[in-house]
Protein backbone atom coordinates (compact mmCIF):
# COMPACT_ATOMS: atom_id res chain seq x y z
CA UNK A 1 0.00 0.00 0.00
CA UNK A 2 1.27 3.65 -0.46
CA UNK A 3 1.96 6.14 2.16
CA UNK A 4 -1.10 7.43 3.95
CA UNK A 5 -0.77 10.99 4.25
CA UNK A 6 -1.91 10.93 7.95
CA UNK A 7 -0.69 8.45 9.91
CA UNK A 8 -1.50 9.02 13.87
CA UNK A 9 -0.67 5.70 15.67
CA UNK A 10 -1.01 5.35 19.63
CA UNK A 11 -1.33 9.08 20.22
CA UNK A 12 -2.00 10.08 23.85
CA UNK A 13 -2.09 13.29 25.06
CA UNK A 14 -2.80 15.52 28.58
CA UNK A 15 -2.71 18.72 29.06
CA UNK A 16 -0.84 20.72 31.75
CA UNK A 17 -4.01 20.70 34.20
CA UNK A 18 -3.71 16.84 34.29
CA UNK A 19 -6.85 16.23 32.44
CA UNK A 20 -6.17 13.55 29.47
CA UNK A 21 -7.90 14.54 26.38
CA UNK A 22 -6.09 11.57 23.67
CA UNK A 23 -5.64 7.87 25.02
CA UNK A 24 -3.99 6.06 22.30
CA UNK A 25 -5.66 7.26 19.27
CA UNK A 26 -4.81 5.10 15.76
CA UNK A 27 -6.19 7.00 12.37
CA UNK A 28 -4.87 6.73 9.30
CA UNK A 29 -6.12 8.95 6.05
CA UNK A 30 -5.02 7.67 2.46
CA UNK A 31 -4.39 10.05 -0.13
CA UNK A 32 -7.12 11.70 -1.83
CA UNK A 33 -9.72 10.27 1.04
CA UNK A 34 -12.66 12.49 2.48
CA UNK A 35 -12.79 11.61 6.04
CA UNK A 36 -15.34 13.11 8.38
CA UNK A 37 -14.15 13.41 12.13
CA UNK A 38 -17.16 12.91 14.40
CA UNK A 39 -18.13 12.70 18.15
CA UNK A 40 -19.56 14.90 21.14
CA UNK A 41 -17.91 18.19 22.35
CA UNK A 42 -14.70 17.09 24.26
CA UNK A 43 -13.95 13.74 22.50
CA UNK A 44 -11.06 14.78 21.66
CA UNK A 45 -11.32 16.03 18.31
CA UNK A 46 -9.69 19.28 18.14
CA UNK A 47 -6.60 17.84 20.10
CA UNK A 48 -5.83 15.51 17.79
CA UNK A 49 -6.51 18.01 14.80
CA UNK A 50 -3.73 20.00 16.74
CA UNK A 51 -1.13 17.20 16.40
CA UNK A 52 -1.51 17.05 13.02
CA UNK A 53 0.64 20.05 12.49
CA UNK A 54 2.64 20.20 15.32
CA UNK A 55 0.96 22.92 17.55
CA UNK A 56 0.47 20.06 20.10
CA UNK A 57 2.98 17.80 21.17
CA UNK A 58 2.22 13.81 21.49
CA UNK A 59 2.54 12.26 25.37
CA UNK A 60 3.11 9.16 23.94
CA UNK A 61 2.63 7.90 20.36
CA UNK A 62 3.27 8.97 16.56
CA UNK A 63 1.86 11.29 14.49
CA UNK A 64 3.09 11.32 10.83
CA UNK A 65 2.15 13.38 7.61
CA UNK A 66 2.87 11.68 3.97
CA UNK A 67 5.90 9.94 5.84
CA UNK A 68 7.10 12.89 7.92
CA UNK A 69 7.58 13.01 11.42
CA UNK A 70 5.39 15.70 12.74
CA UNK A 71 8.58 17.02 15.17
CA UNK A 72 11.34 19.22 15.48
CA UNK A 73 13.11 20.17 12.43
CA UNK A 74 9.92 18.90 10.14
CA UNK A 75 7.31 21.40 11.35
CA UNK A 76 7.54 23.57 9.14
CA UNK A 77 7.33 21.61 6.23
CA UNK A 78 4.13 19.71 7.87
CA UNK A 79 2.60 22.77 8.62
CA UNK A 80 2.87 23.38 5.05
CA UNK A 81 1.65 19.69 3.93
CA UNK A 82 -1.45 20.46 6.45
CA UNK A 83 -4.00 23.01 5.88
CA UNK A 84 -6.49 23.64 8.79
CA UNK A 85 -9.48 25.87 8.29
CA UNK A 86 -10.60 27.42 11.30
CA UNK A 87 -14.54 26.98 12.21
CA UNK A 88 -14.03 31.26 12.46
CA UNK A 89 -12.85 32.76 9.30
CA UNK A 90 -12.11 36.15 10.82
CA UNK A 91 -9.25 33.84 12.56
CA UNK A 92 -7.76 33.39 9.43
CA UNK A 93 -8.48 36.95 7.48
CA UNK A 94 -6.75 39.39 8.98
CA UNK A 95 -4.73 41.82 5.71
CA UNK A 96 -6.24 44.41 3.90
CA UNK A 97 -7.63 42.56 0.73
CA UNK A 98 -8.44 39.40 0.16
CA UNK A 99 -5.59 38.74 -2.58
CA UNK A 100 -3.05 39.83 0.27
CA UNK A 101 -4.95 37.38 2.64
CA UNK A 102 -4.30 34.52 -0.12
CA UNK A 103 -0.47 35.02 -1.31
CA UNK A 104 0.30 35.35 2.52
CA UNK A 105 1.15 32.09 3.35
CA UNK A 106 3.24 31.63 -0.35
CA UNK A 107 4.96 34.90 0.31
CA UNK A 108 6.48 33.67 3.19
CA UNK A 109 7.65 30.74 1.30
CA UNK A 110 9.53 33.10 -0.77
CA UNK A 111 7.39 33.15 -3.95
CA UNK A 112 7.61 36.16 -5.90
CA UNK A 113 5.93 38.00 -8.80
CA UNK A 114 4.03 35.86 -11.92
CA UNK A 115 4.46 32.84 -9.60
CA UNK A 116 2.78 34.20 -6.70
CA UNK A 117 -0.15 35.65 -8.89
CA UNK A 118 -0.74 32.48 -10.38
CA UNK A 119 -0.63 30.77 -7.02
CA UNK A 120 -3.31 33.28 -5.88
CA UNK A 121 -5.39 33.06 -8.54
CA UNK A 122 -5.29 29.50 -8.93
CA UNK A 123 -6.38 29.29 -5.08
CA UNK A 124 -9.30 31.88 -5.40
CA UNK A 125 -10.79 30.28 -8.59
CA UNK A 126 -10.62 27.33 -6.78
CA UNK A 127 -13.28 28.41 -3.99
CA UNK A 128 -15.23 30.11 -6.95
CA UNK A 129 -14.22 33.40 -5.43
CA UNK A 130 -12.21 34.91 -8.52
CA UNK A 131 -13.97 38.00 -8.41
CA UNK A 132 -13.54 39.22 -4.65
CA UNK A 133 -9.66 39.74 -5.13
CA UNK A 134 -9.37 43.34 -4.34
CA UNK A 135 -12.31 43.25 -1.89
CA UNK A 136 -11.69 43.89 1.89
CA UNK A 137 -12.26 40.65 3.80
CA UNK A 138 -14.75 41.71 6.57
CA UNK A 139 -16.98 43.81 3.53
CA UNK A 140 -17.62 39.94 2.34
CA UNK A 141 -20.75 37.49 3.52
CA UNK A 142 -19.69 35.01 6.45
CA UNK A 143 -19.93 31.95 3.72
CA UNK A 144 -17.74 34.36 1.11
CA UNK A 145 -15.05 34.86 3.57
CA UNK A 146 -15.03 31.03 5.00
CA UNK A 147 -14.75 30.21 1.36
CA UNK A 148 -11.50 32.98 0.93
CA UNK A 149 -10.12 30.98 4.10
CA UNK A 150 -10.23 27.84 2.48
CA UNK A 151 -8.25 29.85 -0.66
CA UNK A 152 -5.47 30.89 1.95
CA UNK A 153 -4.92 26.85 3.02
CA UNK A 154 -5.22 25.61 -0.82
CA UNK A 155 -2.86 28.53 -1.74
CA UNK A 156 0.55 26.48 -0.29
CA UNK A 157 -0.93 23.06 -1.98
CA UNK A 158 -1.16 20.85 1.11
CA UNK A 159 -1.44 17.21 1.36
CA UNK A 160 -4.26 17.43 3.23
CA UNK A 161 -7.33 19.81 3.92
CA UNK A 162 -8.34 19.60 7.49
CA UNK A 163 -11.92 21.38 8.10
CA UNK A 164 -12.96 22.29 11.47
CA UNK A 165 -16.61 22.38 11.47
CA UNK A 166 -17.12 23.74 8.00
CA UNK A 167 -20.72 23.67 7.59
CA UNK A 168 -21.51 25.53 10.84
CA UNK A 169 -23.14 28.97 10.79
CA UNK A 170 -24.19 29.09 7.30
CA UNK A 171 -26.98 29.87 5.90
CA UNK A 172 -28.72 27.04 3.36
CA UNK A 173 -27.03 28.26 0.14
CA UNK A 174 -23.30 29.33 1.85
CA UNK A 175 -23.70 25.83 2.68
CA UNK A 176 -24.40 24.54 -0.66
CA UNK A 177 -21.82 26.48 -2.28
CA UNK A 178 -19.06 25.39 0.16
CA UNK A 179 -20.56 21.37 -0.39
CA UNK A 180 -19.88 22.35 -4.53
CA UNK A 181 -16.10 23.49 -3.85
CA UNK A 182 -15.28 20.68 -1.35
CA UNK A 183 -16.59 18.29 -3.78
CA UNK A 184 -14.65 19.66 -6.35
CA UNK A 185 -10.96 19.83 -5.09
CA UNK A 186 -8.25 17.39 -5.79
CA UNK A 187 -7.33 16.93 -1.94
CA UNK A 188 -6.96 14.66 1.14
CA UNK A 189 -9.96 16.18 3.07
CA UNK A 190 -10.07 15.42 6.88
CA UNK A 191 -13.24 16.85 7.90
CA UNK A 192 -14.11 17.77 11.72
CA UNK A 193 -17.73 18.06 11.94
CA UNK A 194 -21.07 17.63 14.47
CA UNK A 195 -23.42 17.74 11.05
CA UNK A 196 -23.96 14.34 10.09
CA UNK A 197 -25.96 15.04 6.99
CA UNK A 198 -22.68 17.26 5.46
CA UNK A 199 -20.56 14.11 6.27
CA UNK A 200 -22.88 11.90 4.99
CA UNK A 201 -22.60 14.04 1.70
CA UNK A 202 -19.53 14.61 1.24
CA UNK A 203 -17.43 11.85 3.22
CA UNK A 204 -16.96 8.33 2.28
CA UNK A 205 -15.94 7.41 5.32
CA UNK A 206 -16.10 8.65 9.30
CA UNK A 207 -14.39 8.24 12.37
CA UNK A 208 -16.25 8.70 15.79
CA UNK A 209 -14.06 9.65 18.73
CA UNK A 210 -15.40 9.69 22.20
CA UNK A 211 -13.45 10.05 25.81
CA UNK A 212 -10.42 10.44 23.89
CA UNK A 213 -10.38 7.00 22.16
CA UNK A 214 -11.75 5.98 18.55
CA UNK A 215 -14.90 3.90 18.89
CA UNK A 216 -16.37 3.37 15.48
């Protein structure tokens, strides 16, 4: 079999307080997969999203992206491999425009000029938001500007697409028009999600974590 481009095996994890959110977690995510991440608040979901690019460190266990180790002198390189879209877009918009929003991330890569353009414009028509370039970020609708975030993740070309509760506060045709781009992208989508009918949709497969430990 080829390389999965996640591979999380026996992750554990507690925080400083004491409490223990992770207790030996195993998920693997093949390329071009949709996985939806489900369970109730405080499974454990958003911790392990956080070890995916090295924000959190594992207590015990491995966490590895398309055959990296997710440590040390790697993280940078995962971080650019991984992609996470924030449930709040304004988390993730914060320049003047939108197009200076998008080349952000490449920028600091050290792209330049007629590359950099393309990168940005490949990104935006991506997300069907083409026409927004020169628009200020917070003048957009709250579906526009989660679909601009998505642009600023698919702008470095990750490995993987990691969605933290996409679908949530939109209204029913934000919703549809995010479903239409999802669908459409040549990516590894890890999806973190409560709304069963958008995973139903556009997964083909879930994982339900509960009390820190995968149960279905």
């Amino acid at each position: 079999m080829s390389e999965p481009v996640l591979d999380v095996r026996g992750l554990a994890h507690a925080y400083p307080d004491g409490h223990q959110a992770l207790f030996g977690v195993d998920l693997r995510v093949d390329v071009g997969e949709r996985v939806a991440l489900l369970g109730p608040n405080g499974a454990g979901k958003t911790t392990l999203v956080l070890h995916l690019n090295g924000i959190l460190a594992p207590g015990s266990g491995t966490v590895r992206v398309s055959g990296l180790p997710v440590e040390g002198r790697h993280v940078a390189e995962v971080r650019r491999r991984v992609g996470v879209v924030f449930q709040d877009p304004d988390d993730q918009l914060f320049m003047g425009t939108v197009r200076a929003d998008v080349e952000f991330g490449p920028r600091n890569l050290g792209l330049r000029g007629a590359e950099l353009d393309a990168r940005v414009a490949e990104a935006l028509a991506a997300v069907g938001m083409s026409d927004v370039v020169d628009r200020t970020p917070h003048h957009l609708s709250f579906g526009q500007r989660r679909r601009v975030a998505v642009a600023t993740v698919l702008a470095m070309r990750p490995d993987v697409l990691v969605l933290d509760e996409p679908s949530s506060n939109l209204d029913p045709a934000s919703r549809r028009e995010l479903a239409d781009v999802l669908r459409s992208l040549d990516v590894t989508v890890l999806m973190v999600t409560h709304d069963l009918p958008y995973a139903l949709e556009l997964c083909e497969r879930s994982v339900v974590l509960d009390g820190g430990v995968v149960v279905a």
